[in-house]
Protein backbone atom coordinates (compact mmCIF):
# COMPACT_ATOMS: atom_id res chain seq x y z
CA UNK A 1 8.19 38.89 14.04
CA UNK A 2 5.14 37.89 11.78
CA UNK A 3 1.16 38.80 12.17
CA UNK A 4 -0.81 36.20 11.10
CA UNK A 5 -4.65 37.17 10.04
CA UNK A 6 -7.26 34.23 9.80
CA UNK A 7 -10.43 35.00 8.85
CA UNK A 8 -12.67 32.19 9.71
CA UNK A 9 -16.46 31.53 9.77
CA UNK A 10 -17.69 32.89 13.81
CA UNK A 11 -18.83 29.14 14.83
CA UNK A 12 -15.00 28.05 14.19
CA UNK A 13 -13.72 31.18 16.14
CA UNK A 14 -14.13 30.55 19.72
CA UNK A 15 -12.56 26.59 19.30
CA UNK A 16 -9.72 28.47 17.20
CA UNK A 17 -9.51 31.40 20.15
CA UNK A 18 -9.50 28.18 22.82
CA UNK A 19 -6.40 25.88 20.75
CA UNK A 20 -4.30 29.20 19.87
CA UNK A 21 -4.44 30.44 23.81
CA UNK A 22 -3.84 26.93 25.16
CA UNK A 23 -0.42 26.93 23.37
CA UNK A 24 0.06 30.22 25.10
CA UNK A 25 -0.04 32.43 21.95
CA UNK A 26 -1.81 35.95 22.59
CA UNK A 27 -4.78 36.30 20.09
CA UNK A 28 -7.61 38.83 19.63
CA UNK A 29 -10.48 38.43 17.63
CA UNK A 30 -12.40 41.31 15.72
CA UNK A 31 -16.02 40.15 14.80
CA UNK A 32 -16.39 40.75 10.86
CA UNK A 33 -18.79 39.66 7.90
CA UNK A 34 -18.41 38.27 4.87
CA UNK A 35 -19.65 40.07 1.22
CA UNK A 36 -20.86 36.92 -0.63
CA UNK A 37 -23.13 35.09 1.54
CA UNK A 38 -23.42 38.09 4.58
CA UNK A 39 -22.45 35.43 7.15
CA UNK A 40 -20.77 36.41 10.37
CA UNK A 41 -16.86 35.74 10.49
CA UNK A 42 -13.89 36.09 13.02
CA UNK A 43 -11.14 37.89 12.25
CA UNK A 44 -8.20 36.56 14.43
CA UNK A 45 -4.60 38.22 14.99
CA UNK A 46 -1.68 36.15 16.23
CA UNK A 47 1.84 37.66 16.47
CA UNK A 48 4.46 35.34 16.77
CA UNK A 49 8.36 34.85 15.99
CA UNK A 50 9.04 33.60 12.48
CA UNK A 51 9.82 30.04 14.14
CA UNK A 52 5.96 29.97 15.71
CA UNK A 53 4.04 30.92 12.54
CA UNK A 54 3.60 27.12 10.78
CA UNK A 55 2.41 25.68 14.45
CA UNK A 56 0.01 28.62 14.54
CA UNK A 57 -0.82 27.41 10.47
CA UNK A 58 -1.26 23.39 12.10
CA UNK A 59 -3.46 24.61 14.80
CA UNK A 60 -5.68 26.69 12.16
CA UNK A 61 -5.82 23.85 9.75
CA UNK A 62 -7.05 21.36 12.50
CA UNK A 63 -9.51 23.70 14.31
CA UNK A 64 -11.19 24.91 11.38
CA UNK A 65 -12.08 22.27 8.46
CA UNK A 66 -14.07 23.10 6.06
CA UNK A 67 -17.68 21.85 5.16
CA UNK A 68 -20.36 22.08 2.99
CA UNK A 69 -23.96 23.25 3.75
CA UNK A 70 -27.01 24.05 2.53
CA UNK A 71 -28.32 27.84 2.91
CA UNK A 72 -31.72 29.45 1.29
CA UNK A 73 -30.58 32.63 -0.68
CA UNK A 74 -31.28 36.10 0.04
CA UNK A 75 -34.76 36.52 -1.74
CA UNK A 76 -33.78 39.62 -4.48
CA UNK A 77 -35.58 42.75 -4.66
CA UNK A 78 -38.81 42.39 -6.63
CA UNK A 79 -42.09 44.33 -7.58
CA UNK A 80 -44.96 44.40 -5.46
CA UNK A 81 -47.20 40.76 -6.51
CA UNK A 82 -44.00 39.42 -7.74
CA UNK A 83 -43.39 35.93 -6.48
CA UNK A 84 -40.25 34.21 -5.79
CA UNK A 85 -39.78 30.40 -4.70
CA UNK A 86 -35.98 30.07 -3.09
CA UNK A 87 -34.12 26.93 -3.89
CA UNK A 88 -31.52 26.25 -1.25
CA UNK A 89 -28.12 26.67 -2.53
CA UNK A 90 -24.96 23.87 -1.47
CA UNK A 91 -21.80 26.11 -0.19
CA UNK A 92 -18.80 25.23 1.46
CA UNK A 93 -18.56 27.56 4.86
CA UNK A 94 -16.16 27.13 7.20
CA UNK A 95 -12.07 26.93 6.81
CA UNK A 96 -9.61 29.91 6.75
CA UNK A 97 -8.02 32.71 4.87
CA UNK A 98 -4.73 33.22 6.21
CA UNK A 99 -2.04 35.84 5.81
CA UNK A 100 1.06 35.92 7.28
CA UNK A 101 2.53 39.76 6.91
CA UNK A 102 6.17 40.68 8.19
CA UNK A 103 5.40 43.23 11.21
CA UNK A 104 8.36 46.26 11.16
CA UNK A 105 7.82 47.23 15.05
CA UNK A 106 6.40 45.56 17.74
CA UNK A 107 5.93 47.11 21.57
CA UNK A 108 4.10 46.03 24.14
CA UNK A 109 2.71 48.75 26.22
């Protein structure tokens, strides 16, 4: 038995939720946020048989691509009459993290 952990941006995560349950795998998502740009993210938990984990990895890789975007910074702290111009920034959102971690014991209550 394996647990697989994506952690994908949140407008991937319901199309992700939707391909993973239409193959009949149980999945639950846990809302989360990233550090570097504070954007909202999915955390989503699959447990499957050794044998299931690289169609879970195919369905992952075609629901959530990668992209690039442009986002205005976080203006940083400054001094009252202090003036700061923002320049948007190009970052690539979207795409997974994935781990796959060996699970000891698994019940289902």
């Amino acid at each position: 038995m394996k647990l697989v952990v994506a952690i994908v941006h949140a407008e991937d995560a319901d199309a992700l939720v939707d391909a993973l349950t239409e193959k009949e795998h149980r999945v639950t998502r846990l809302l989360s946020q990233g550090g570097f740009l504070k954007q909202s993210n999915a955390s989503i938990l699959v447990g499957v048989d050794e044998a299931q984990v690289e169609g879970v990895l195919l369905i992952i890789r075609e629901t959530c691509q990668a992209r690039r975007e442009f986002i205005n910074p976080m203006p940083p702290m400054m001094e009252p009459g202090e003036f700061y111009m923002p320049y948007p920034v190009e970052v690539a959102l979207g795409g997974a993290t994935v781990f796959v971690v060996d699970v000891a014991r698994y019940e289902r209550l």
